[in-house]
N, C-alpha and C. Protein backbone atom coordinates (compact mmCIF):
# COMPACT_ATOMS: atom_id res chain seq x y z
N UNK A 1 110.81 -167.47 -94.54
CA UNK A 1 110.27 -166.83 -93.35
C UNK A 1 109.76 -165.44 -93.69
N UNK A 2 108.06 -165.64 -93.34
CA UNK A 2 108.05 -163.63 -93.44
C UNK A 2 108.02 -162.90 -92.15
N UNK A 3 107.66 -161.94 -92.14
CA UNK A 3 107.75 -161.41 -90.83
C UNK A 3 106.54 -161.43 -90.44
N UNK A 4 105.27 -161.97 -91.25
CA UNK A 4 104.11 -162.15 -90.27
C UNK A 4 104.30 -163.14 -89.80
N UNK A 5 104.86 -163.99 -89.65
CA UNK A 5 105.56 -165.59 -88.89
C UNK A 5 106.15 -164.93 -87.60
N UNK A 6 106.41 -163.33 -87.22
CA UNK A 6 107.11 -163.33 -85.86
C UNK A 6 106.51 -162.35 -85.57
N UNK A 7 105.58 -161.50 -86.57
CA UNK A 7 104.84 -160.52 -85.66
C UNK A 7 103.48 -160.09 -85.31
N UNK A 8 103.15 -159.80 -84.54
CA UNK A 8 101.64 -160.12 -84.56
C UNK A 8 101.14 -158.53 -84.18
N UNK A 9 99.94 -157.99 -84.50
CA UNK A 9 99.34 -156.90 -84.12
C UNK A 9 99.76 -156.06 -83.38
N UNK A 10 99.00 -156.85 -82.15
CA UNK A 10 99.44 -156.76 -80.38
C UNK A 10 100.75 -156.27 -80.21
N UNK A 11 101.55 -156.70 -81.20
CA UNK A 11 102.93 -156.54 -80.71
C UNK A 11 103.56 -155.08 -81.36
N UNK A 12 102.66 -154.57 -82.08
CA UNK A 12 102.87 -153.44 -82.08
C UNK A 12 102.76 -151.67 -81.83
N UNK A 13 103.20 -150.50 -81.75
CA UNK A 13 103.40 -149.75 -80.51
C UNK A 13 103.78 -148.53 -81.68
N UNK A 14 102.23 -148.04 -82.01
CA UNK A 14 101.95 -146.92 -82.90
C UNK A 14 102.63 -145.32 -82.18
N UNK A 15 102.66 -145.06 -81.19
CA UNK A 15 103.78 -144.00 -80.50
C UNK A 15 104.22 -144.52 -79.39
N UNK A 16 105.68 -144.89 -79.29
CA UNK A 16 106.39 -144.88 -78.04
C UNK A 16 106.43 -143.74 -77.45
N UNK A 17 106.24 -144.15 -75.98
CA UNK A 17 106.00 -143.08 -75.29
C UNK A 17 107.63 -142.69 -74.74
N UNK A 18 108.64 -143.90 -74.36
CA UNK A 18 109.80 -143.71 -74.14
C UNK A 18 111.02 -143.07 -74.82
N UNK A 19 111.56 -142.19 -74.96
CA UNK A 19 112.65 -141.13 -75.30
C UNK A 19 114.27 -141.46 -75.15
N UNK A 20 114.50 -142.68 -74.28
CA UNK A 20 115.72 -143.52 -74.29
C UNK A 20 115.52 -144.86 -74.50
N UNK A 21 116.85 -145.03 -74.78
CA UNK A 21 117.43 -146.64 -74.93
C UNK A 21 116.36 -147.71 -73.73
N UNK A 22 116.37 -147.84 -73.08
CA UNK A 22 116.35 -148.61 -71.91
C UNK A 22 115.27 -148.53 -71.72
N UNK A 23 114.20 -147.27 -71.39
CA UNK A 23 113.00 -147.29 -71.41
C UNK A 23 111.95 -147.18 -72.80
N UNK A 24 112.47 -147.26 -74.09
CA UNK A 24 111.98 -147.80 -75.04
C UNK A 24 111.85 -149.57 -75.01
N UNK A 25 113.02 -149.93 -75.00
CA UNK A 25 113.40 -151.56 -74.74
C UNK A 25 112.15 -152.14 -73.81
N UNK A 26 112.43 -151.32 -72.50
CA UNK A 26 111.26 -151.90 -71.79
C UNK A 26 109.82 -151.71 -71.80
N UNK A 27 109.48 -150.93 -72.59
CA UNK A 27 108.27 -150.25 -73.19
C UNK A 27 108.11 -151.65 -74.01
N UNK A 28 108.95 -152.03 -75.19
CA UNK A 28 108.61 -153.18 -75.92
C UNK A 28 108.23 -154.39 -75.61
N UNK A 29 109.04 -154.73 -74.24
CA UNK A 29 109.17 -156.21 -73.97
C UNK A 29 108.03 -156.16 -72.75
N UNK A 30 107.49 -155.20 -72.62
CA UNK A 30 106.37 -155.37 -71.49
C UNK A 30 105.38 -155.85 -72.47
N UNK A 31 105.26 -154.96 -73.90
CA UNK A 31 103.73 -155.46 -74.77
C UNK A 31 104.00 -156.98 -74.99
N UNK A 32 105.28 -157.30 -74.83
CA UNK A 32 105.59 -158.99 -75.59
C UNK A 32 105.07 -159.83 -74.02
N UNK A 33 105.67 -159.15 -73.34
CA UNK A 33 105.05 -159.98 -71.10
C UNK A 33 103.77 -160.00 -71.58
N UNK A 34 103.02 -158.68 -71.65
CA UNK A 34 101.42 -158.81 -71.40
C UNK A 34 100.39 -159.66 -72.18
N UNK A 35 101.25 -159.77 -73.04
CA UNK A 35 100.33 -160.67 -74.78
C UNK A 35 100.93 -162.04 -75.05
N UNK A 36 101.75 -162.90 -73.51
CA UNK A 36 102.15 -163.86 -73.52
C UNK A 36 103.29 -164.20 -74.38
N UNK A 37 104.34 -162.94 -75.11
CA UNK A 37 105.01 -163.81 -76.51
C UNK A 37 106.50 -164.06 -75.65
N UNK A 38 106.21 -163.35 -74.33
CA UNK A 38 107.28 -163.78 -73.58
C UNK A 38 107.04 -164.03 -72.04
N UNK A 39 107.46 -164.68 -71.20
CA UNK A 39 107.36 -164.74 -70.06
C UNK A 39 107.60 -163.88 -68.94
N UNK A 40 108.99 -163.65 -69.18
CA UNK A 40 109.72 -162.34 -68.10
C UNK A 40 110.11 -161.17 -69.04
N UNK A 41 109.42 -160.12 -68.48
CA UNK A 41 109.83 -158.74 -69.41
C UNK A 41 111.19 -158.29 -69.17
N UNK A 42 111.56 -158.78 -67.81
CA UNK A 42 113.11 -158.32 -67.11
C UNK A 42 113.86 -159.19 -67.39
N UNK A 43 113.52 -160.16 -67.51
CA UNK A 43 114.70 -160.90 -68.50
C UNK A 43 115.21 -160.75 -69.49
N UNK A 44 113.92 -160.72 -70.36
CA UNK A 44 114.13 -160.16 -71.73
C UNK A 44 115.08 -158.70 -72.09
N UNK A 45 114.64 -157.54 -71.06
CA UNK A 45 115.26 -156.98 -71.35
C UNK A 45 117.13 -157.14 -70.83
N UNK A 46 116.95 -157.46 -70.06
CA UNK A 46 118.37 -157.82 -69.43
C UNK A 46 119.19 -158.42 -70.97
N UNK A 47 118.79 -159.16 -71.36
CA UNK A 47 119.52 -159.60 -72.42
C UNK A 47 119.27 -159.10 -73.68
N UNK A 48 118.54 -157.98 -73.58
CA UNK A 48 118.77 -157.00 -74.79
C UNK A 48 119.60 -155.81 -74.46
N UNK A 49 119.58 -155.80 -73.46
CA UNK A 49 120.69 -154.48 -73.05
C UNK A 49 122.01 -154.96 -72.79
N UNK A 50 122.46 -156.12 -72.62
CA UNK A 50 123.99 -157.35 -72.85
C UNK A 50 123.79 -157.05 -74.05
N UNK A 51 123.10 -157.45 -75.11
CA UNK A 51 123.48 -157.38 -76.26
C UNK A 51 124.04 -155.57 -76.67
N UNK A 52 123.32 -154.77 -76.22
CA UNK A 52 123.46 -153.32 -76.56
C UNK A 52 124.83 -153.01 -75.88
N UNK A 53 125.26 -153.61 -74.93
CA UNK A 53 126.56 -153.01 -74.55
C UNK A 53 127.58 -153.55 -75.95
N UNK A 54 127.50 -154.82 -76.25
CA UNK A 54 128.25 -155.22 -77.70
C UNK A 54 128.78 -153.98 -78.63
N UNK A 55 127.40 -153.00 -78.90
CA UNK A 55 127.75 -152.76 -79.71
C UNK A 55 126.20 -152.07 -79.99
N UNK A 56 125.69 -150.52 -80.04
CA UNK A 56 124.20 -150.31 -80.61
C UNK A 56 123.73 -150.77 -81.46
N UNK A 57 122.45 -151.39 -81.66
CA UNK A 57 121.60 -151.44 -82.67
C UNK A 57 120.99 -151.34 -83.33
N UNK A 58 121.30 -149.72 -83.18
CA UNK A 58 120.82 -147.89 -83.86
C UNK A 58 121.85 -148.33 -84.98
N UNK A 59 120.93 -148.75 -86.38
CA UNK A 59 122.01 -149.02 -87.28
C UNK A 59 122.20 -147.79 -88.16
N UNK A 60 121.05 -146.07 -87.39
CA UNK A 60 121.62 -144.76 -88.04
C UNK A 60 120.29 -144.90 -89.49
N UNK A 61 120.16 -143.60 -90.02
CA UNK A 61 118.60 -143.24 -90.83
C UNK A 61 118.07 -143.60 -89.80
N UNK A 62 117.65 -143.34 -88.39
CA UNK A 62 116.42 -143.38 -87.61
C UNK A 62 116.16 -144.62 -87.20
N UNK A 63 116.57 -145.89 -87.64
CA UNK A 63 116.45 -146.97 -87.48
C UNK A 63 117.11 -147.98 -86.11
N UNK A 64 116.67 -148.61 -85.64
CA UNK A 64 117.06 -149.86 -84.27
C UNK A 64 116.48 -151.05 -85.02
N UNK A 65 117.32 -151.89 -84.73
CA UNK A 65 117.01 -153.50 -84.43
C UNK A 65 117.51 -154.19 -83.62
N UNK A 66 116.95 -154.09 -82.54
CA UNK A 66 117.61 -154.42 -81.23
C UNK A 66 117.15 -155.82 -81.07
N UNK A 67 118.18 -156.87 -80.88
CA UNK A 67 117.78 -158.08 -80.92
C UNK A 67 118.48 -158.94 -79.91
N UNK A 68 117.95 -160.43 -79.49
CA UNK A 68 118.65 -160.68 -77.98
C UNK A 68 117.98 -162.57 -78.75
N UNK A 69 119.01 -163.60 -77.93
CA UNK A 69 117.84 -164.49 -77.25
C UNK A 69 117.77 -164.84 -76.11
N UNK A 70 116.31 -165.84 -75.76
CA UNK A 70 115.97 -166.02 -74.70
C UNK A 70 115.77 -167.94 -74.59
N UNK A 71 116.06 -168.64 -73.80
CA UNK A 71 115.96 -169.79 -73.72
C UNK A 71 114.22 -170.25 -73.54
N UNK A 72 113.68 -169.37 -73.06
CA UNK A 72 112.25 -169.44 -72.59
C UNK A 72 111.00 -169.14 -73.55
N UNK A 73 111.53 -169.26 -74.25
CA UNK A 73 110.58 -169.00 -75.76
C UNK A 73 110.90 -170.24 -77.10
N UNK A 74 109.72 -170.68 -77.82
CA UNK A 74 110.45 -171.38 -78.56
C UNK A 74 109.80 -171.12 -79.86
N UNK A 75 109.62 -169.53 -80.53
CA UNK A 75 109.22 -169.20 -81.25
C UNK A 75 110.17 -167.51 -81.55
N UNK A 76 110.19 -166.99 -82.50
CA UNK A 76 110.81 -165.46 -82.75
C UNK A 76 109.48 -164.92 -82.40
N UNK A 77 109.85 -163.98 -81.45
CA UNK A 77 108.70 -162.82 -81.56
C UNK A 77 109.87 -161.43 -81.59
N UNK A 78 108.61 -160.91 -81.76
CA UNK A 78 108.64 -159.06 -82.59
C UNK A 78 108.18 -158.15 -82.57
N UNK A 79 108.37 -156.79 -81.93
CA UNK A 79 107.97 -155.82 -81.44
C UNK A 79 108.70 -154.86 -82.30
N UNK A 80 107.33 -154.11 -83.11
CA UNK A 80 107.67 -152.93 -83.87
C UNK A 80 107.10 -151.75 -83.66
N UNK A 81 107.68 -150.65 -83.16
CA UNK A 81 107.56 -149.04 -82.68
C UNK A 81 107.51 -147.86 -83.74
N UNK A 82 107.15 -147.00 -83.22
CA UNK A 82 107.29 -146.09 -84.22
C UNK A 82 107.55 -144.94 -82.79
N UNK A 83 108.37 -144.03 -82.59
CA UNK A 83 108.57 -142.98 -81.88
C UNK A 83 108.51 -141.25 -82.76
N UNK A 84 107.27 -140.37 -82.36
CA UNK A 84 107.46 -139.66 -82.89
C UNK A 84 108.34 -138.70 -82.76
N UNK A 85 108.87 -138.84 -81.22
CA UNK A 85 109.98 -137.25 -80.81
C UNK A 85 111.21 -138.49 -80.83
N UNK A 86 111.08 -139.24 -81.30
CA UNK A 86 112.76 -139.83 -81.12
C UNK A 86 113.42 -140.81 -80.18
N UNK A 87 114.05 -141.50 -80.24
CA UNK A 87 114.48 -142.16 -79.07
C UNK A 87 116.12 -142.05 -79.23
N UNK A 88 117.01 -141.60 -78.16
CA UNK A 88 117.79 -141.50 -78.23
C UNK A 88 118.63 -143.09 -77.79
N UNK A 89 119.38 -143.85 -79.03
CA UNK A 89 119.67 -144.86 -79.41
C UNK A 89 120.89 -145.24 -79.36
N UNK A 90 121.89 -143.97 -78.91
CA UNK A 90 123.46 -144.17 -79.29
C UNK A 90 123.53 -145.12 -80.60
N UNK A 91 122.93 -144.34 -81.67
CA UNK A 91 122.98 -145.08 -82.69
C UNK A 91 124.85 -144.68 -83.40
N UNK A 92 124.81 -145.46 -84.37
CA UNK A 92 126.17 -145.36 -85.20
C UNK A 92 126.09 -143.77 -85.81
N UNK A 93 124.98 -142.97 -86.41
CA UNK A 93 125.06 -141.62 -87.04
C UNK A 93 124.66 -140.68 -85.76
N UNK A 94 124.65 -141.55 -84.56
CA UNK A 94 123.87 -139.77 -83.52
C UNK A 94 122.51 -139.19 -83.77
N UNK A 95 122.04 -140.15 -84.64
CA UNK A 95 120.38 -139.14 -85.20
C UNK A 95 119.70 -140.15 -84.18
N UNK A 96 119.05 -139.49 -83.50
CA UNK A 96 117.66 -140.35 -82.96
C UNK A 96 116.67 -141.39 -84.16
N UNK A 97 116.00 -142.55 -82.67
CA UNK A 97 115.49 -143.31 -83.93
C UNK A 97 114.36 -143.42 -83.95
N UNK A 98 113.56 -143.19 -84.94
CA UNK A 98 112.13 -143.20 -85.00
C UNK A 98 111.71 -144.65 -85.20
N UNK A 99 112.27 -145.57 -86.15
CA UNK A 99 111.46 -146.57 -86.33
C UNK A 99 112.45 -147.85 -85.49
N UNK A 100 111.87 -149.24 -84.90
CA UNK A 100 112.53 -149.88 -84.03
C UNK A 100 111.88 -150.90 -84.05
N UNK A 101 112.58 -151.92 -84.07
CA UNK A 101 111.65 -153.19 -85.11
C UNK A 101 112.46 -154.50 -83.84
N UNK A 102 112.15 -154.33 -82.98
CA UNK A 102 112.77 -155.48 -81.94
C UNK A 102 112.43 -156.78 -81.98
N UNK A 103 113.76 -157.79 -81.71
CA UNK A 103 113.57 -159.46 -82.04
C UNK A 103 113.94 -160.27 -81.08
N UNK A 104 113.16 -161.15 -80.47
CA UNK A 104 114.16 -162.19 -80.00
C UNK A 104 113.65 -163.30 -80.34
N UNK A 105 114.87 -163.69 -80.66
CA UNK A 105 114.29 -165.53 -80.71
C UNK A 105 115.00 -166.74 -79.94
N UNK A 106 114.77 -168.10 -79.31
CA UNK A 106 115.06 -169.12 -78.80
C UNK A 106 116.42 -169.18 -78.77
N UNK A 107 116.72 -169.42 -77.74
CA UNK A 107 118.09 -169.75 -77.72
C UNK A 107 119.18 -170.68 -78.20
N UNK A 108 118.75 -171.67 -79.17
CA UNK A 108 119.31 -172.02 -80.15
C UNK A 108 119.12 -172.35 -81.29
N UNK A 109 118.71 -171.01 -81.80
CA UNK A 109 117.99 -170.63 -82.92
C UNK A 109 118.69 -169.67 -84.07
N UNK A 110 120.07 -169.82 -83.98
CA UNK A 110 121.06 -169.31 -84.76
C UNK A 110 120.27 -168.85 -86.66
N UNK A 111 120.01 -170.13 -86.99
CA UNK A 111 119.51 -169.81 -88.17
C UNK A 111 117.92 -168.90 -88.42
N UNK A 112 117.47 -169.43 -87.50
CA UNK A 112 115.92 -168.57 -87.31
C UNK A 112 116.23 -166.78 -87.15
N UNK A 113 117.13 -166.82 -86.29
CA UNK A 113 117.92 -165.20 -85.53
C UNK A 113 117.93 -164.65 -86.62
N UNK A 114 119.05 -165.26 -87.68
CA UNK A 114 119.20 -164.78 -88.62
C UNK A 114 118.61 -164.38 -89.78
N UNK A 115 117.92 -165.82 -90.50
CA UNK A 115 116.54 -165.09 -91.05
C UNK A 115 115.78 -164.17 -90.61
N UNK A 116 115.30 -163.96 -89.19
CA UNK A 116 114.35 -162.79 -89.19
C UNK A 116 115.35 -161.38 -89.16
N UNK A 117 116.39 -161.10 -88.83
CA UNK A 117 117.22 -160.24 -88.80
C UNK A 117 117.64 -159.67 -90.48
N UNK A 118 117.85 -160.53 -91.23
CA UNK A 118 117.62 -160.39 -92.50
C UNK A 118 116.44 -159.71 -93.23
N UNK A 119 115.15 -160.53 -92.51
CA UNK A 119 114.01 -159.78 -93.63
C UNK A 119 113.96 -158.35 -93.01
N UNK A 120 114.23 -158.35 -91.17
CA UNK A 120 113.86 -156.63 -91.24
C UNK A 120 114.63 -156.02 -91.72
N UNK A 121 115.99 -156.07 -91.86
CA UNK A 121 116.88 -155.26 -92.42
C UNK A 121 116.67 -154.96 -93.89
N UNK A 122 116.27 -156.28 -94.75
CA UNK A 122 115.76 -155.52 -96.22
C UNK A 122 114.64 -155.08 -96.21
N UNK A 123 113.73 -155.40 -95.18
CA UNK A 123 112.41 -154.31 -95.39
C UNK A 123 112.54 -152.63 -95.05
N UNK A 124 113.62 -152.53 -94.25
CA UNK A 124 113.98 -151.38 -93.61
C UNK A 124 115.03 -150.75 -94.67
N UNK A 125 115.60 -151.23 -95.46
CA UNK A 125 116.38 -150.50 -96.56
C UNK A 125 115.55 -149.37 -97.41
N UNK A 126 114.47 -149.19 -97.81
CA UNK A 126 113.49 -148.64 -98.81
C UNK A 126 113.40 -147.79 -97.55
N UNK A 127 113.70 -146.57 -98.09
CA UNK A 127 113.97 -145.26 -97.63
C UNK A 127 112.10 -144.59 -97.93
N UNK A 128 111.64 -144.89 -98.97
CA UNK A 128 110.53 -144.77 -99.39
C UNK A 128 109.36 -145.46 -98.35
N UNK A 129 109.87 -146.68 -98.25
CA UNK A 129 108.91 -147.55 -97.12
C UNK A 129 109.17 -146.72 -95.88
N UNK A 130 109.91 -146.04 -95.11
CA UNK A 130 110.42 -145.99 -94.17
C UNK A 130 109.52 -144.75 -94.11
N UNK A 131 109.97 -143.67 -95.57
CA UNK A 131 108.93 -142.60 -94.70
C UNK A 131 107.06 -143.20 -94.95
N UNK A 132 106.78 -144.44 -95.80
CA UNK A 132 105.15 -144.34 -95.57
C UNK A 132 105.00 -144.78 -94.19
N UNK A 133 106.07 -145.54 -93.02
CA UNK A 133 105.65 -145.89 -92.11
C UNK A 133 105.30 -144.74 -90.94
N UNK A 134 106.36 -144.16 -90.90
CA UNK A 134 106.11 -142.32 -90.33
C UNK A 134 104.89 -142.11 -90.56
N UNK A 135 104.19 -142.00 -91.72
CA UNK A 135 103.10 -141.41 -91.50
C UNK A 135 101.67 -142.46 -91.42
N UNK A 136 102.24 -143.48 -90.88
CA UNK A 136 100.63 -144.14 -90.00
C UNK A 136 100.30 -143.95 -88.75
N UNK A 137 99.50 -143.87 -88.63
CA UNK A 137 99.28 -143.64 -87.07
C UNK A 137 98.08 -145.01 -86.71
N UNK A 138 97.77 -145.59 -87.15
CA UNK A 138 97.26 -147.18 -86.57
C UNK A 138 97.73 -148.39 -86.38
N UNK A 139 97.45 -148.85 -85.70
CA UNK A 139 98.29 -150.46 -85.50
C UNK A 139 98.03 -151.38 -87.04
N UNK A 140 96.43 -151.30 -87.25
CA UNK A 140 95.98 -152.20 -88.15
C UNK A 140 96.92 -151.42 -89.72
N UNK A 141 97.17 -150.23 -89.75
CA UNK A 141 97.43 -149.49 -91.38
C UNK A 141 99.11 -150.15 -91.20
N UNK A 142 99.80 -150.01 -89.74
CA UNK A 142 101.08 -149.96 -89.50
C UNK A 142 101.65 -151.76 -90.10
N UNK A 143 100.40 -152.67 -89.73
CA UNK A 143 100.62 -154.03 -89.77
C UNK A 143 100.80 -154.30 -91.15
N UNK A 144 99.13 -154.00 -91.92
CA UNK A 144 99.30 -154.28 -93.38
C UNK A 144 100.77 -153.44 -93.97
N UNK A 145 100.98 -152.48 -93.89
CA UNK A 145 101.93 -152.15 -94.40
C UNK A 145 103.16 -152.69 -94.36
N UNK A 146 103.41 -152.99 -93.59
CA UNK A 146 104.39 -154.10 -93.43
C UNK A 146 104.44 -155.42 -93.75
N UNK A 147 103.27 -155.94 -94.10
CA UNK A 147 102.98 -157.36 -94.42
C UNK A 147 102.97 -157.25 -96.07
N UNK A 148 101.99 -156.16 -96.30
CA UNK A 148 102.48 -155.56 -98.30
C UNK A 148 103.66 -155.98 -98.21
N UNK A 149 104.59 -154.95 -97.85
CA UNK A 149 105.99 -154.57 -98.32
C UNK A 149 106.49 -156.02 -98.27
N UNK A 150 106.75 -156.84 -97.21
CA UNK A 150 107.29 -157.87 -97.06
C UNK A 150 106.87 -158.63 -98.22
N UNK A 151 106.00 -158.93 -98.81
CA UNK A 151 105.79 -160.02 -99.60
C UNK A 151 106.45 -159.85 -100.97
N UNK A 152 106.65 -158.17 -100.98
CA UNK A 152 107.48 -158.53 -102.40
C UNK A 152 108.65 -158.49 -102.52
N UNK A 153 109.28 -159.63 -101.62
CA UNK A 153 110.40 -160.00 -101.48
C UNK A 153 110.25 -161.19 -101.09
């Protein structure tokens, strides 16, 4: 599985305009409502914010992977942000998070969940990758870059 298999252009969100948890989330899952990769944006988020009470998904270095599923989808989709003033994440280190790479997939999709949860997390390890993503400011530079990196792995 790469991650161009769950993410598409559209689905991504060169400055969040939102500064918290909740209205970042819903900032995301509206681009996934409007571009069809989901049906209900309030659903979606509803069950990304159940998941966030679990436990944040501010896994700390600036980073979220906030992830949920939904019965109403029968594909992973993926919404990736970049925030330049921060989003405050109740992450695990307290640092606000700049980069936020959101997932959901089908509701019984245990192994799929997991593969895609996997590749963002090793794409998001390279501290190096992390700051070339900071400094894009286009959807199209933000995509390839991420589609590079992914493949050499």
């Amino acid at each position: 599985m790469r991650v161009a298999d769950f993410l598409r252009k559209e689905w991504i969100i060169p400055d969040l305009a939102s500064h918290n948890k909740e209205g970042a989330l819903s900032e995301m899952v509206g681009v996934l409502e409007k571009t069809k990769g989901v049906p209900d944006a309030g659903k979606a988020l509803t069950v990304l914010l159940e998941r966030e009470q679990l436990g944040s998904t501010g896994i700390g270095e600036g980073i979220a992977i906030p992830h949920g599923k939904l019965s109403e989808i029968g594909d992973v989709v993926s919404v990736f942000a970049l925030s330049r003033n921060g989003v405050d994440f109740d992450s695990m280190d307290g640092a606000p998070v700049h980069i936020l790479f959101l997932l959901i997939a089908p509701e019984n999709s245990a192994s799929l969940h997991l593969k895609a949860l996997a590749r963002i997390s090793r794409l998001l390890k390279s501290r190096q990758f992390r700051d070339e993503l900071i400094k894009q400011s286009s959807v199209e530079d933000l995509f390839d870059l991420i589609v590079s990196e992914d493949e050499k792995y």
